[in-house]
C-alpha atoms as a PDB file:
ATOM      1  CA  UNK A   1      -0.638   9.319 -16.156  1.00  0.00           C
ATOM      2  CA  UNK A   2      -0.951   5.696 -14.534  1.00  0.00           C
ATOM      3  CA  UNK A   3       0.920   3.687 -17.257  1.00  0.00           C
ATOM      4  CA  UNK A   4       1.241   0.456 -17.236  1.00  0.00           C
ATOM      5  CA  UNK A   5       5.047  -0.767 -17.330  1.00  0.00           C
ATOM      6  CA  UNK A   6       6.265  -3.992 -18.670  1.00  0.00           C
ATOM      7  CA  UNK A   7       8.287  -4.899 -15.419  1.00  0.00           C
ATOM      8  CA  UNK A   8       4.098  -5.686 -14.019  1.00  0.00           C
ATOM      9  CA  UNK A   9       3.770  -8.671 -16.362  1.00  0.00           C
ATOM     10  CA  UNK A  10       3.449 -11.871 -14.857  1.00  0.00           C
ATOM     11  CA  UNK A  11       3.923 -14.320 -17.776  1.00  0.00           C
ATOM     12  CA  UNK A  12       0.401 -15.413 -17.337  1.00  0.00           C
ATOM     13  CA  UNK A  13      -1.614 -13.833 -20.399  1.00  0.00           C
ATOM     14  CA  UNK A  14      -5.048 -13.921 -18.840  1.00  0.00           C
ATOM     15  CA  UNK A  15      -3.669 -12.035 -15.441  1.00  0.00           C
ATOM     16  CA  UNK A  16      -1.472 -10.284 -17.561  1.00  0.00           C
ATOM     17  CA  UNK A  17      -4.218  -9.115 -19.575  1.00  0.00           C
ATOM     18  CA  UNK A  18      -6.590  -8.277 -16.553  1.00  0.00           C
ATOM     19  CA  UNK A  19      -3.611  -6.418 -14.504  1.00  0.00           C
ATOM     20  CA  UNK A  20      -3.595  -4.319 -17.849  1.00  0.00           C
ATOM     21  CA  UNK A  21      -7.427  -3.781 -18.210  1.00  0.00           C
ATOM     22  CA  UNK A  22      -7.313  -2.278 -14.292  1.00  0.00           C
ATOM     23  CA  UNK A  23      -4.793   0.015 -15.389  1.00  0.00           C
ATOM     24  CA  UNK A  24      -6.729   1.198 -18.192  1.00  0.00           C
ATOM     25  CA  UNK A  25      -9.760   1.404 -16.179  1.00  0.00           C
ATOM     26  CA  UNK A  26      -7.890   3.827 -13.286  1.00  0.00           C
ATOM     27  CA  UNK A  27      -6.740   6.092 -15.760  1.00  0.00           C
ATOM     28  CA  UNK A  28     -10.155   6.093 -17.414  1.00  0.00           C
ATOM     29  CA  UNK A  29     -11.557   7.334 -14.418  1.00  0.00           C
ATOM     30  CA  UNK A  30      -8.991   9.972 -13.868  1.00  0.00           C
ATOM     31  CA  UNK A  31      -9.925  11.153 -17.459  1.00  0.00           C
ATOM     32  CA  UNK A  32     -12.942  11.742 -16.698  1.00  0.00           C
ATOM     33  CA  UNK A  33     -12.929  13.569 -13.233  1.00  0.00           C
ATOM     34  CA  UNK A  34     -10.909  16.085 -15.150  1.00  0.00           C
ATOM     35  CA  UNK A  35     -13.166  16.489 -17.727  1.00  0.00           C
ATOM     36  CA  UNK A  36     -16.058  16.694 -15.744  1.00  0.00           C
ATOM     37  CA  UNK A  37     -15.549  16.317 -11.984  1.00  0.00           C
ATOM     38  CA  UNK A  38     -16.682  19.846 -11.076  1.00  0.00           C
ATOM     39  CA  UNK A  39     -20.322  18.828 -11.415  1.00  0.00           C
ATOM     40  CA  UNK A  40     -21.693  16.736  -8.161  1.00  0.00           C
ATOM     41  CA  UNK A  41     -24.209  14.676 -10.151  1.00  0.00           C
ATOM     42  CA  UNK A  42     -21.363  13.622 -12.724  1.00  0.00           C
ATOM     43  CA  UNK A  43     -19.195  12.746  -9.432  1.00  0.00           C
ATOM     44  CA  UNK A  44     -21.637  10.614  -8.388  1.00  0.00           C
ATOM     45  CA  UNK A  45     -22.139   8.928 -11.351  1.00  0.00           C
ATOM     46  CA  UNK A  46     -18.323   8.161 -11.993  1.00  0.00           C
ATOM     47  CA  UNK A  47     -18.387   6.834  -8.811  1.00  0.00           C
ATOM     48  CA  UNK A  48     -21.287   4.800  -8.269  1.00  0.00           C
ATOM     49  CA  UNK A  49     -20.280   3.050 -11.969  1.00  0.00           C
ATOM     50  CA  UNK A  50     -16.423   2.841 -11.185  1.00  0.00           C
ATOM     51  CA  UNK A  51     -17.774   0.720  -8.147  1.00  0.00           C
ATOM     52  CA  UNK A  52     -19.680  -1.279 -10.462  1.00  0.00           C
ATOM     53  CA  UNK A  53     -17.091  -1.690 -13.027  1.00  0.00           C
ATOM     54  CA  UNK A  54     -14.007  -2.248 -10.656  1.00  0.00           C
ATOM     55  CA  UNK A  55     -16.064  -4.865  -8.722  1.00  0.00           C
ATOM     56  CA  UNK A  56     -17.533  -6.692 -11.252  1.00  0.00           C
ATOM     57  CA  UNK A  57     -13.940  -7.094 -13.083  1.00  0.00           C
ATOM     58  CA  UNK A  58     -11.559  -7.548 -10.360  1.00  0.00           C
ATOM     59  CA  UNK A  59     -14.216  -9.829  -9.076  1.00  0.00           C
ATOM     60  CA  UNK A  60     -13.795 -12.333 -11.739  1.00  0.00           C
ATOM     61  CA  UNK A  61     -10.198 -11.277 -11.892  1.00  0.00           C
ATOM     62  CA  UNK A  62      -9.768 -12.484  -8.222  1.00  0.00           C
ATOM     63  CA  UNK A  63     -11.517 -15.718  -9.223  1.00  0.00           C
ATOM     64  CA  UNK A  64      -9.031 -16.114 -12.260  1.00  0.00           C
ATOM     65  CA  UNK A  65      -6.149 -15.547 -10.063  1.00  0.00           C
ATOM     66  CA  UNK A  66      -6.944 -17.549  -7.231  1.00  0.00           C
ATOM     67  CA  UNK A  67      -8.073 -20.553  -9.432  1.00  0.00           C
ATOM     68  CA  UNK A  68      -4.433 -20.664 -10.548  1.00  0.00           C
ATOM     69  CA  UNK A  69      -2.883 -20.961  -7.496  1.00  0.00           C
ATOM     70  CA  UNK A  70      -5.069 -23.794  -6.424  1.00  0.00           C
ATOM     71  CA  UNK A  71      -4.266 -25.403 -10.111  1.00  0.00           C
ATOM     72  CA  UNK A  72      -0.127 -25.302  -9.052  1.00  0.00           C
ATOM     73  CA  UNK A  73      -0.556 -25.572  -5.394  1.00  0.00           C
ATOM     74  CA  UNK A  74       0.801 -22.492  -4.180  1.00  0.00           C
ATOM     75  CA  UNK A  75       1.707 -22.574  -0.830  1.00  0.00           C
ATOM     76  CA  UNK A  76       0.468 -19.145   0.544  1.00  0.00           C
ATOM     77  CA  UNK A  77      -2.903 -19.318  -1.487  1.00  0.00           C
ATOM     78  CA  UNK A  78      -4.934 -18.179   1.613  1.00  0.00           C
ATOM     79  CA  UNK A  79      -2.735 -15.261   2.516  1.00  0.00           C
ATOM     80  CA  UNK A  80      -3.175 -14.198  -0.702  1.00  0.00           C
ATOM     81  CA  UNK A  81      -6.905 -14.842  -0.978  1.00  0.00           C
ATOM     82  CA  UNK A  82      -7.325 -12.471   2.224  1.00  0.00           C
ATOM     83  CA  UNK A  83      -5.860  -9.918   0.392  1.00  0.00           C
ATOM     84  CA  UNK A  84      -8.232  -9.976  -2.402  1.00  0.00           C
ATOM     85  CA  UNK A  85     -10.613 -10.329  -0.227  1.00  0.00           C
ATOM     86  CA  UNK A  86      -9.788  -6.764   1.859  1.00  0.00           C
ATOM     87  CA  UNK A  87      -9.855  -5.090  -1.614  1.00  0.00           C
ATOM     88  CA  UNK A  88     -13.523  -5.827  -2.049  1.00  0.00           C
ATOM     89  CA  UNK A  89     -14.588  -6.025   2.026  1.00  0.00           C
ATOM     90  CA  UNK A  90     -12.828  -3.097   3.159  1.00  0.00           C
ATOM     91  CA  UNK A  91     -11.867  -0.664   1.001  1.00  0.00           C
ATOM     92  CA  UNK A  92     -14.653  -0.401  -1.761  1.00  0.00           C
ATOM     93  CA  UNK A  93     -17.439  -0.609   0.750  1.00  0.00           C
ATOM     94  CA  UNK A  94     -15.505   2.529   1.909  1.00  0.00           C
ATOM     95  CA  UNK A  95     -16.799   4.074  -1.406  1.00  0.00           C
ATOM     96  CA  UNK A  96     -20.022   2.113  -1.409  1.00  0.00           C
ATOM     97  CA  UNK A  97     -20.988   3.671   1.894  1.00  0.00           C
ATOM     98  CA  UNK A  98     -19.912   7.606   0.088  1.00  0.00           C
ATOM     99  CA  UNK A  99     -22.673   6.627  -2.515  1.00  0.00           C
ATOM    100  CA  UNK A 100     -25.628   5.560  -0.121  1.00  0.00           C
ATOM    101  CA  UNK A 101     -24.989   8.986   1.601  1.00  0.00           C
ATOM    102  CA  UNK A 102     -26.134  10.562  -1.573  1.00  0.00           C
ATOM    103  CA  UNK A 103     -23.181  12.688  -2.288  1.00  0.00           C
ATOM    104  CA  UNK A 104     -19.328  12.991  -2.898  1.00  0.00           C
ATOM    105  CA  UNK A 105     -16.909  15.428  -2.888  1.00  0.00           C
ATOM    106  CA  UNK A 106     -13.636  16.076  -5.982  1.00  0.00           C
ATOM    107  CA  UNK A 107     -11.671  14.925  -3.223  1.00  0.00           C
ATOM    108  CA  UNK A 108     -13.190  12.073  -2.620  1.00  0.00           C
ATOM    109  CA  UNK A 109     -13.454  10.566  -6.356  1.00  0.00           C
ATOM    110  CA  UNK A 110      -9.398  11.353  -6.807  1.00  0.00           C
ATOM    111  CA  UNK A 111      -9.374   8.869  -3.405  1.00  0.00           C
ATOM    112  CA  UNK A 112     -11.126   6.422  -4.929  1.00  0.00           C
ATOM    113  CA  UNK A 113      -8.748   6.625  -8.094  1.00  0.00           C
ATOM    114  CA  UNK A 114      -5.664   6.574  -5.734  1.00  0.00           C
ATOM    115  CA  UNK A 115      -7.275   3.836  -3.534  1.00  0.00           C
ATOM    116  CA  UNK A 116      -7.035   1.374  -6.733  1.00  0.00           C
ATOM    117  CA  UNK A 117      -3.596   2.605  -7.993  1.00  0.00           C
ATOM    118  CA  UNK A 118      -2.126   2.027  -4.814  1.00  0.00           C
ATOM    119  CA  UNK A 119      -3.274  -0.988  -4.258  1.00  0.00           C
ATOM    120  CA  UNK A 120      -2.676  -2.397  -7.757  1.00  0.00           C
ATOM    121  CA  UNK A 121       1.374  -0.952  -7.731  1.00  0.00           C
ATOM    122  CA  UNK A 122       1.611  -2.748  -3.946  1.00  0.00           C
ATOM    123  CA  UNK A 123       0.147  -6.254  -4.989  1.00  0.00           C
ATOM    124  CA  UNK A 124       1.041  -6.793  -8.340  1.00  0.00           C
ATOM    125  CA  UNK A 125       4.950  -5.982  -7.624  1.00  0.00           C
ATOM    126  CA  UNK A 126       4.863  -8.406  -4.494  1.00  0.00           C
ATOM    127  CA  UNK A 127       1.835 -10.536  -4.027  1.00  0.00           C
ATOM    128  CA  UNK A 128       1.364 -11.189  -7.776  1.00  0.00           C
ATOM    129  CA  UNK A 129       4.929 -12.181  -8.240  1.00  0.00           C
ATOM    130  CA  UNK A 130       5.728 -14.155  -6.166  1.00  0.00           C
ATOM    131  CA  UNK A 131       2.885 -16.808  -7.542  1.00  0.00           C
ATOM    132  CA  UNK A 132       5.382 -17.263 -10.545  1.00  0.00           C
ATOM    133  CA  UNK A 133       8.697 -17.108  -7.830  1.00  0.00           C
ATOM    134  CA  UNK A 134      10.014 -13.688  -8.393  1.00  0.00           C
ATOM    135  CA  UNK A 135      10.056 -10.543  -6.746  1.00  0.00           C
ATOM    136  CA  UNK A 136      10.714  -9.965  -2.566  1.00  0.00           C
ATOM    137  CA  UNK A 137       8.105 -12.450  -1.535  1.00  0.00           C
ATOM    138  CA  UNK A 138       9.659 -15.596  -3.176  1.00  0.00           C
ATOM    139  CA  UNK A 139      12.450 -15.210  -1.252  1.00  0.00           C
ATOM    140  CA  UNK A 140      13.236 -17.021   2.032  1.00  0.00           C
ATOM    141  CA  UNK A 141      12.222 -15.357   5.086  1.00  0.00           C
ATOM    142  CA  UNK A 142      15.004 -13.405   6.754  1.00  0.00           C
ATOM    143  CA  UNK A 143      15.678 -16.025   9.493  1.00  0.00           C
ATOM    144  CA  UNK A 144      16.408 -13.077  12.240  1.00  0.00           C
ATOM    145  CA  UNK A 145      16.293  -9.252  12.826  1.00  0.00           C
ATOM    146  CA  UNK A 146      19.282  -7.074  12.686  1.00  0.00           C
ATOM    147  CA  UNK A 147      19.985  -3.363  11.742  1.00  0.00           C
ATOM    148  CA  UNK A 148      21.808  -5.254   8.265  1.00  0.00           C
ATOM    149  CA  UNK A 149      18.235  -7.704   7.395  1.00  0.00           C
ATOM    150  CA  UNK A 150      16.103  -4.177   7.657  1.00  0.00           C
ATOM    151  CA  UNK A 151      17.665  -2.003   5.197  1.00  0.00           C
ATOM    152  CA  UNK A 152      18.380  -5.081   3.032  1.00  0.00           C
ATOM    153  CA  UNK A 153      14.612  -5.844   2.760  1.00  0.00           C
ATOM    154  CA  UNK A 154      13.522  -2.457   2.471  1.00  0.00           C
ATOM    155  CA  UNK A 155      15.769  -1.247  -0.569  1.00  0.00           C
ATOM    156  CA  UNK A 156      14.336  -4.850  -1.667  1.00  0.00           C
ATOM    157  CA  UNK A 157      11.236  -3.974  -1.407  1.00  0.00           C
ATOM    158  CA  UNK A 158      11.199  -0.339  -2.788  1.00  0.00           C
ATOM    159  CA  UNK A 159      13.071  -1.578  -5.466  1.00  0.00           C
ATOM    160  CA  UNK A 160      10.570  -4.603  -5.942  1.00  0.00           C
ATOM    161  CA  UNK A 161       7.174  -2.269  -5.765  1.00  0.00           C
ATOM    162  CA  UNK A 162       8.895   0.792  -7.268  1.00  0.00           C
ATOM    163  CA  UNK A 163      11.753   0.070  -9.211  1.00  0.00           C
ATOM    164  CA  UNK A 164      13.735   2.515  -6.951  1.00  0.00           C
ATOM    165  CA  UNK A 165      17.089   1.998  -6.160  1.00  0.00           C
ATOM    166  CA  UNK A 166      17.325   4.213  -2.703  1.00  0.00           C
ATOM    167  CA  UNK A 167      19.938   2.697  -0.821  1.00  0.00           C
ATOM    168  CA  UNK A 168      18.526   3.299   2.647  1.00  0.00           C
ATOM    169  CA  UNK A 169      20.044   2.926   5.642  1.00  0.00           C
ATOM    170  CA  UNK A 170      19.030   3.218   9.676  1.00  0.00           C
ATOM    171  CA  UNK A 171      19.958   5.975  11.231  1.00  0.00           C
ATOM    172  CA  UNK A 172      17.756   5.583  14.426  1.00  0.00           C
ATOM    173  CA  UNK A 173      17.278   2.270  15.794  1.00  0.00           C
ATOM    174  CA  UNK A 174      15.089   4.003  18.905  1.00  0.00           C
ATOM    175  CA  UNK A 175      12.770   6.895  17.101  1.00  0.00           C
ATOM    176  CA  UNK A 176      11.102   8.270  18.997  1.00  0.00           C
ATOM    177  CA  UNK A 177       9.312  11.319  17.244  1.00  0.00           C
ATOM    178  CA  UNK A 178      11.702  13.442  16.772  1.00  0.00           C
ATOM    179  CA  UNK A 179      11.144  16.189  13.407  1.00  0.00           C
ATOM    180  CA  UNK A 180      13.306  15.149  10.334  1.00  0.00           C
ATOM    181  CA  UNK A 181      11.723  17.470   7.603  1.00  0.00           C
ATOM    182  CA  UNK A 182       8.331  18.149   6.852  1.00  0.00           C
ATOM    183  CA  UNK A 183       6.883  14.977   6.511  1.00  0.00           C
ATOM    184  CA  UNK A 184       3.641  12.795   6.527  1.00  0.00           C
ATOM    185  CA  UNK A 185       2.613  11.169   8.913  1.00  0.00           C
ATOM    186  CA  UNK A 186       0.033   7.397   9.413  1.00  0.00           C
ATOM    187  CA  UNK A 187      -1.207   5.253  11.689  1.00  0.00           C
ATOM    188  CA  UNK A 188      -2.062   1.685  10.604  1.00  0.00           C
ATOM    189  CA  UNK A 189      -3.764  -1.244  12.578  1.00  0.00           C
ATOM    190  CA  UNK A 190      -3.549  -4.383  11.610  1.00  0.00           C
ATOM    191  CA  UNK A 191      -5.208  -7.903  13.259  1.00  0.00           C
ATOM    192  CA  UNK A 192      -2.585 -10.249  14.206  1.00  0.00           C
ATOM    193  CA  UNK A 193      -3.606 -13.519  15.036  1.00  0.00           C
ATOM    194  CA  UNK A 194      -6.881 -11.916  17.114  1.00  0.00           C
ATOM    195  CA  UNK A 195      -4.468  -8.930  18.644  1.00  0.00           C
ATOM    196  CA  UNK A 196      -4.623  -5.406  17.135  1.00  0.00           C
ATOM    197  CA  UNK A 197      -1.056  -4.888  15.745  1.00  0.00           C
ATOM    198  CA  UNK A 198      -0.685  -0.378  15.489  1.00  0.00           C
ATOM    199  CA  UNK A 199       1.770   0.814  13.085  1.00  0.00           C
ATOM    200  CA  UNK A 200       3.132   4.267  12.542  1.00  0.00           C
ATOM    201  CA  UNK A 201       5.055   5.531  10.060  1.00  0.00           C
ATOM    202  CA  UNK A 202       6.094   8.361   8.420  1.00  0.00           C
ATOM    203  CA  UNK A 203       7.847   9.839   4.832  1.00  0.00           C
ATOM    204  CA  UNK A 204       9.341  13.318   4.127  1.00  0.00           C
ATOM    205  CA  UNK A 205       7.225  14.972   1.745  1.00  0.00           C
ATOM    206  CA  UNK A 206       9.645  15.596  -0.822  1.00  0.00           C
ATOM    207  CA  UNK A 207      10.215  11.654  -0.998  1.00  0.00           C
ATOM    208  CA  UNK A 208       6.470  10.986  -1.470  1.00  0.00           C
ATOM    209  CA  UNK A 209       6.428  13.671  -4.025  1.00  0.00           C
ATOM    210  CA  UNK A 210       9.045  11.949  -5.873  1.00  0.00           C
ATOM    211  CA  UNK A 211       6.852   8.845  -5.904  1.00  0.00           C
ATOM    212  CA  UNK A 212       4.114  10.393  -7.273  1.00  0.00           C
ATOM    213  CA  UNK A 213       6.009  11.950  -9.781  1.00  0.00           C
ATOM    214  CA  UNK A 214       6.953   8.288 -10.802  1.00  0.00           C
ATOM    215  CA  UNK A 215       3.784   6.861 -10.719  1.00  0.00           C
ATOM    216  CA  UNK A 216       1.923   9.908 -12.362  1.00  0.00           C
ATOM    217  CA  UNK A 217       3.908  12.354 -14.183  1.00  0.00           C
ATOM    218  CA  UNK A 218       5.542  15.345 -13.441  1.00  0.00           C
ATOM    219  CA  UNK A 219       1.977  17.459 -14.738  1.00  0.00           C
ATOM    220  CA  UNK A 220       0.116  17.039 -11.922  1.00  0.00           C
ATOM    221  CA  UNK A 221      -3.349  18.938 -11.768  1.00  0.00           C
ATOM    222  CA  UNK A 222      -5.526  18.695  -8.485  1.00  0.00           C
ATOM    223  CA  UNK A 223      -3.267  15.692  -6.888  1.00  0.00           C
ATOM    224  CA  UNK A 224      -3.044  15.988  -3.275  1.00  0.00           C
ATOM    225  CA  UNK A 225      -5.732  13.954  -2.657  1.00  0.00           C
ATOM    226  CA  UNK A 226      -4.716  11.371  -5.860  1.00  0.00           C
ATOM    227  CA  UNK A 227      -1.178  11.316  -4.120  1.00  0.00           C
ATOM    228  CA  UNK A 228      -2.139  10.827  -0.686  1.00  0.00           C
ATOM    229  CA  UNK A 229      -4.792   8.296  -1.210  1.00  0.00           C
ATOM    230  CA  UNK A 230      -2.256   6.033  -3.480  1.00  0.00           C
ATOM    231  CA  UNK A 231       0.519   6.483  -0.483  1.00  0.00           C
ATOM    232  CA  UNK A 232      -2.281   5.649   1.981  1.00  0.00           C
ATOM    233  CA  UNK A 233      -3.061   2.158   0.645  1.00  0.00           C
ATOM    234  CA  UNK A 234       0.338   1.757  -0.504  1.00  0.00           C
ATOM    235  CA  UNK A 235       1.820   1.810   2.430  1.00  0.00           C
ATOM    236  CA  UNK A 236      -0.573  -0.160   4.142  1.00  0.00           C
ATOM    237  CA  UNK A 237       0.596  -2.876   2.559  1.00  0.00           C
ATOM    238  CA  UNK A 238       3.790  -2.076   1.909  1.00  0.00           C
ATOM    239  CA  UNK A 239       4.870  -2.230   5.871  1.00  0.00           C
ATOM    240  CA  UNK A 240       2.375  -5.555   6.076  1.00  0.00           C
ATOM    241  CA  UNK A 241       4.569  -7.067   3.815  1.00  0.00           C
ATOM    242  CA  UNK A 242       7.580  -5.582   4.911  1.00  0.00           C
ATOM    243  CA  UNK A 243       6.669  -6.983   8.247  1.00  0.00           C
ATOM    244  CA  UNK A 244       5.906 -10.955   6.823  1.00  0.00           C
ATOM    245  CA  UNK A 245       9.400 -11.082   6.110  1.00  0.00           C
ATOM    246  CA  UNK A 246      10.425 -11.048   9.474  1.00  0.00           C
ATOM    247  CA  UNK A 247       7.247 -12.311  11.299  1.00  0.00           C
ATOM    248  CA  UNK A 248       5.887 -15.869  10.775  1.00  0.00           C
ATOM    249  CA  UNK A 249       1.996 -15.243  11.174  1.00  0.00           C
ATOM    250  CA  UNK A 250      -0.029 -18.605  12.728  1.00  0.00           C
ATOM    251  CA  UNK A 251      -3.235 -16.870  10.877  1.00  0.00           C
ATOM    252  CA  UNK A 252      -1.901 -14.404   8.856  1.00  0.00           C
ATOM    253  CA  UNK A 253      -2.154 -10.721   9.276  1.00  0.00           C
ATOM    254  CA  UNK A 254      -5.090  -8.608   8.001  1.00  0.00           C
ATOM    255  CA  UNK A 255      -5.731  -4.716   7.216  1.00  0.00           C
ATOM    256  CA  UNK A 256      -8.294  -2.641   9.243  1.00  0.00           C
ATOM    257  CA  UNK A 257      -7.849   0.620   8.823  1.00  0.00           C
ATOM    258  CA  UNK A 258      -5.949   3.775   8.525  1.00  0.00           C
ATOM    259  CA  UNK A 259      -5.717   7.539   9.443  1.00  0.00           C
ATOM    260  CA  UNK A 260      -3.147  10.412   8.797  1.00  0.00           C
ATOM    261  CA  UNK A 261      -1.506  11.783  11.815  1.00  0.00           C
ATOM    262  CA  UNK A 262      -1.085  15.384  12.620  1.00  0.00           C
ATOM    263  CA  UNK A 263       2.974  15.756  14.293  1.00  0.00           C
ATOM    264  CA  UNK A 264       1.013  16.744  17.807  1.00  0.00           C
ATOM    265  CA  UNK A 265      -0.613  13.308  17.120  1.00  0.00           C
ATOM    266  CA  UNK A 266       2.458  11.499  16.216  1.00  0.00           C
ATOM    267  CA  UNK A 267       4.480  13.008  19.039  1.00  0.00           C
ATOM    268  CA  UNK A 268       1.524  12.270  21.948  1.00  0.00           C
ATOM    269  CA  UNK A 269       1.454   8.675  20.536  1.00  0.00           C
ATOM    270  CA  UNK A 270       5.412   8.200  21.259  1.00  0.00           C
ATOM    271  CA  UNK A 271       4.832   9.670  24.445  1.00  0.00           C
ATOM    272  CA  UNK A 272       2.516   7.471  25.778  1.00  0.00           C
ATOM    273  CA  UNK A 273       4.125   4.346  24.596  1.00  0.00           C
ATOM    274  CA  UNK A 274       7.716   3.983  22.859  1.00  0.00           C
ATOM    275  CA  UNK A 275       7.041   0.930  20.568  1.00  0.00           C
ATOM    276  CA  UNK A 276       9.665  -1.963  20.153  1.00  0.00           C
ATOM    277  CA  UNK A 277      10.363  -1.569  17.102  1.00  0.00           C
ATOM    278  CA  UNK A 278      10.980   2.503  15.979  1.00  0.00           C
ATOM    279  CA  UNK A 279      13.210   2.592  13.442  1.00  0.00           C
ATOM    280  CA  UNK A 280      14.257   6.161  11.522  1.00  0.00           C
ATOM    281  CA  UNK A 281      15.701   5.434   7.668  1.00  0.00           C
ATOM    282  CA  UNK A 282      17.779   8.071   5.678  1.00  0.00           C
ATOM    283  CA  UNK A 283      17.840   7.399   1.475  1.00  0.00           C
ATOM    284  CA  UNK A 284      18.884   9.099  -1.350  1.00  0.00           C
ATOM    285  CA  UNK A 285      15.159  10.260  -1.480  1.00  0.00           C
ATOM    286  CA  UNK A 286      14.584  11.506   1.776  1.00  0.00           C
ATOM    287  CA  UNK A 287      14.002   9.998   5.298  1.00  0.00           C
ATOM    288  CA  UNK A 288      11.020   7.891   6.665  1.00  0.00           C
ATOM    289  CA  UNK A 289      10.546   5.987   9.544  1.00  0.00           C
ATOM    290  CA  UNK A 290       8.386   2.572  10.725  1.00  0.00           C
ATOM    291  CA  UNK A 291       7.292   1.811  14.070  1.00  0.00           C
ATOM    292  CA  UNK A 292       5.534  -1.407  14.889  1.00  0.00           C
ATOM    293  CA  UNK A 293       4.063  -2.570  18.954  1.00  0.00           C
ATOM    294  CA  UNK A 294       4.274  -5.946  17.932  1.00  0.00           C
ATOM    295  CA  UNK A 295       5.662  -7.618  20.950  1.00  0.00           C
ATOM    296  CA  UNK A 296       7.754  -9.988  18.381  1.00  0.00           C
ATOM    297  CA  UNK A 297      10.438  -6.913  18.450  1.00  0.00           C
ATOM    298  CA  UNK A 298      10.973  -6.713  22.385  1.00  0.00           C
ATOM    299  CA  UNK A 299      13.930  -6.652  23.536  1.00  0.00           C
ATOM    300  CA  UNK A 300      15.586  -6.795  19.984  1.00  0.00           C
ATOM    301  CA  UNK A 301      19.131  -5.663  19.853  1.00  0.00           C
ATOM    302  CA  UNK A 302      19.364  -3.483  16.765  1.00  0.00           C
END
C-alpha cells in the first residue's frame, strides 16, 4: 500500500529523500491503524504523534524546498509557498482541533492518512515538478479556452498526477446536473483575489475506485474513508491547478474548504444558479464533471 514510485523523483537528493521519508511515514501510519486502530486511546495516540511527526518533518521539509527556489529564482516561489503553507494552516489544524476534543473516531485516523496521501500524489506530480521544468505546470499557459485546450490539459494532468492515460473528452459543454452513473459528488471554495470562487465537481464511482486501486492496491481493508479522504484533497487541488492553466491569478488562488454533496444537493445547487463553466467529461475510466462560477468563463463559447 502507498508505494513510492520512481516517476516522484525530482533529481534533487535532499527533496528526493524527504518526498520518500513522507511516504514511508503515511504508510507507517496505515500499519498501525490496522494493527491497532480498534482501541480509542491507541487512535488517539497515532494521531496526536502523526501530527507531531508530519509537522515537525514536512516543516523543515517546506523550509528545504522553499530555500531552493529562492537559491534559482523560481518564478512562482510564492504560489508555491501558499501551498505549503495550506498544508500546515488548514488541513492539519483540521486534525489538531479532533485531538483537543479529546477523542477520534477509525474513520477519522484513515482521513488523516488519506489527507497526506492526497496531498503528497497532487503536489509532488505538479507543484514539485515543475521547480526542475517538467510535468503540466512548466508548460505555457493555454493562451485561451476552447472545448480542444480542456480535454488536452486534463488527460495532461491525469496523466501528470496519475500516470493515467484516459483520453477524455467533453461530452457536455452546459451540465447541468443531470445523473451519469452513480457517482460522487464535492463542493470546493476557493479565494480568488478576495472573491469566493465555488467549485463542484463530480466522478463516477467506479473511476475513483480505479484510482484507489492504483494508489493502494487491489486488497483494500476498511477504505472508504482512506479513499474518500485522498480523492477529497486530491481533487482540491487537482481542479485549482487545472484551473491556473487557464486563469492568470493577480494574487493567486487559495484553498478553504470542502464538503461532499448528496445528488439532492448537487441538483438544488444547479438549480439555483447554472455556473459558466459546467463541463461533463466521458474517459476510458468513467465520466466526471467540473463546474466553476468564476466569472472569467462568461460568455465562453465552448
Amino acid at each position: 500500500m502507498v508505494e513510492w514510485s520512481d516517476r516522484f523523483m525530482m533529481g534533487i537528493g535532499d527533496l528526493d529523500d524527504d518526498h520518500q521519508k513522507l511516504f514511508a511515514i503515511s504508510k507507517k501510519i496505515i500499519n498501525t491503524v490496522q494493527e491497532g486502530g480498534d482501541n480509542s486511546s491507541v487512535r488517539m495516540f497515532i494521531l496526536r504523534e502523526g501530527i507531531r511527526y508530519l509537522r515537525g518533518y514536512f516543516d523543515n521539509h517546506a523550509k528545504r524546498e522553499e530555500a531552493y527556489m529562492r537559491q534559482i529564482g523560481y518564478s512562482d516561489y510564492v504560489f508555491h509557498k501558499r501551498l505549503h503553507d495550506e498544508f500546515q494552516d488548514i488541513q492539519l489544524v483540521k486534525y489538531e482541533n479532533i485531538i483537543n476534543q479529546g477523542g477520534c473516531s477509525k474513520e477519522e485516523i484513515l482521513d488523516f492518512v488519506g489527507l497526506g496521501i492526497g496531498w503528497l500524489l497532487e503536489h509532488i506530480s505538479t507543484a514539485d515538478m515543475a521547480i526542475v521544468g517538467r510535468g503540466l505546470l512548466s508548460q505555457p499557459r493555454t493562451p485561451f479556452v476552447s472545448k480542444e485546450s480542456m480535454e488536452q490539459e486534463i488527460n495532461l494532468l491525469f496523466a501528470s498526477t496519475l500516470n493515467l492515460d484516459i483520453h477524455a473528452t467533453v461530452i457536455n459543454t452546459s451540465y447541468s446536473g443531470e445523473y451519469f452513473g452513480e457517482a460522487v459528488y464535492q463542493q470546493l471554495i476557493y479565494n480568488r483575489d478576495h472573491r469566493e470562487v465555488v467549485v463542484m465537481a463530480g466522478i463516477e464511482k467506479k473511476f475513483l475506485l480505479y484510482v484507489a486501486q492504483l494508489v493502494y492496491g487491489e486488497e483494500m481493508n476498511e477504505a472508504d474513508a482512506l479513499i474518500l479522504s485522498t480523492f477529497e484533497i486530491f481533487s482540491a487541488n487537482f481542479w485549482k491547478t487545472f484551473a491556473s492553466r487557464f486563469i492568470v491569478f493577480s494574487d493567486g488562488i487559495s484553498y478553504k474548504e470542502n464538503h461532499f454533496l448528496s445528488r439532492k444537493q448537487l441538483q438544488d445547487k444547479f438549480t439555483q444558479r447554472q455556473p459558466p463553466l459546467s463541463l461533463l467529461f466521458d474517459s476510458e475510466q468513467g465520466k466526471f464533471f467540473v463546474s466553476s462560477t468564476d466569472e472569467f468563463f462568461r460568455g465562453l463559447e465552448l
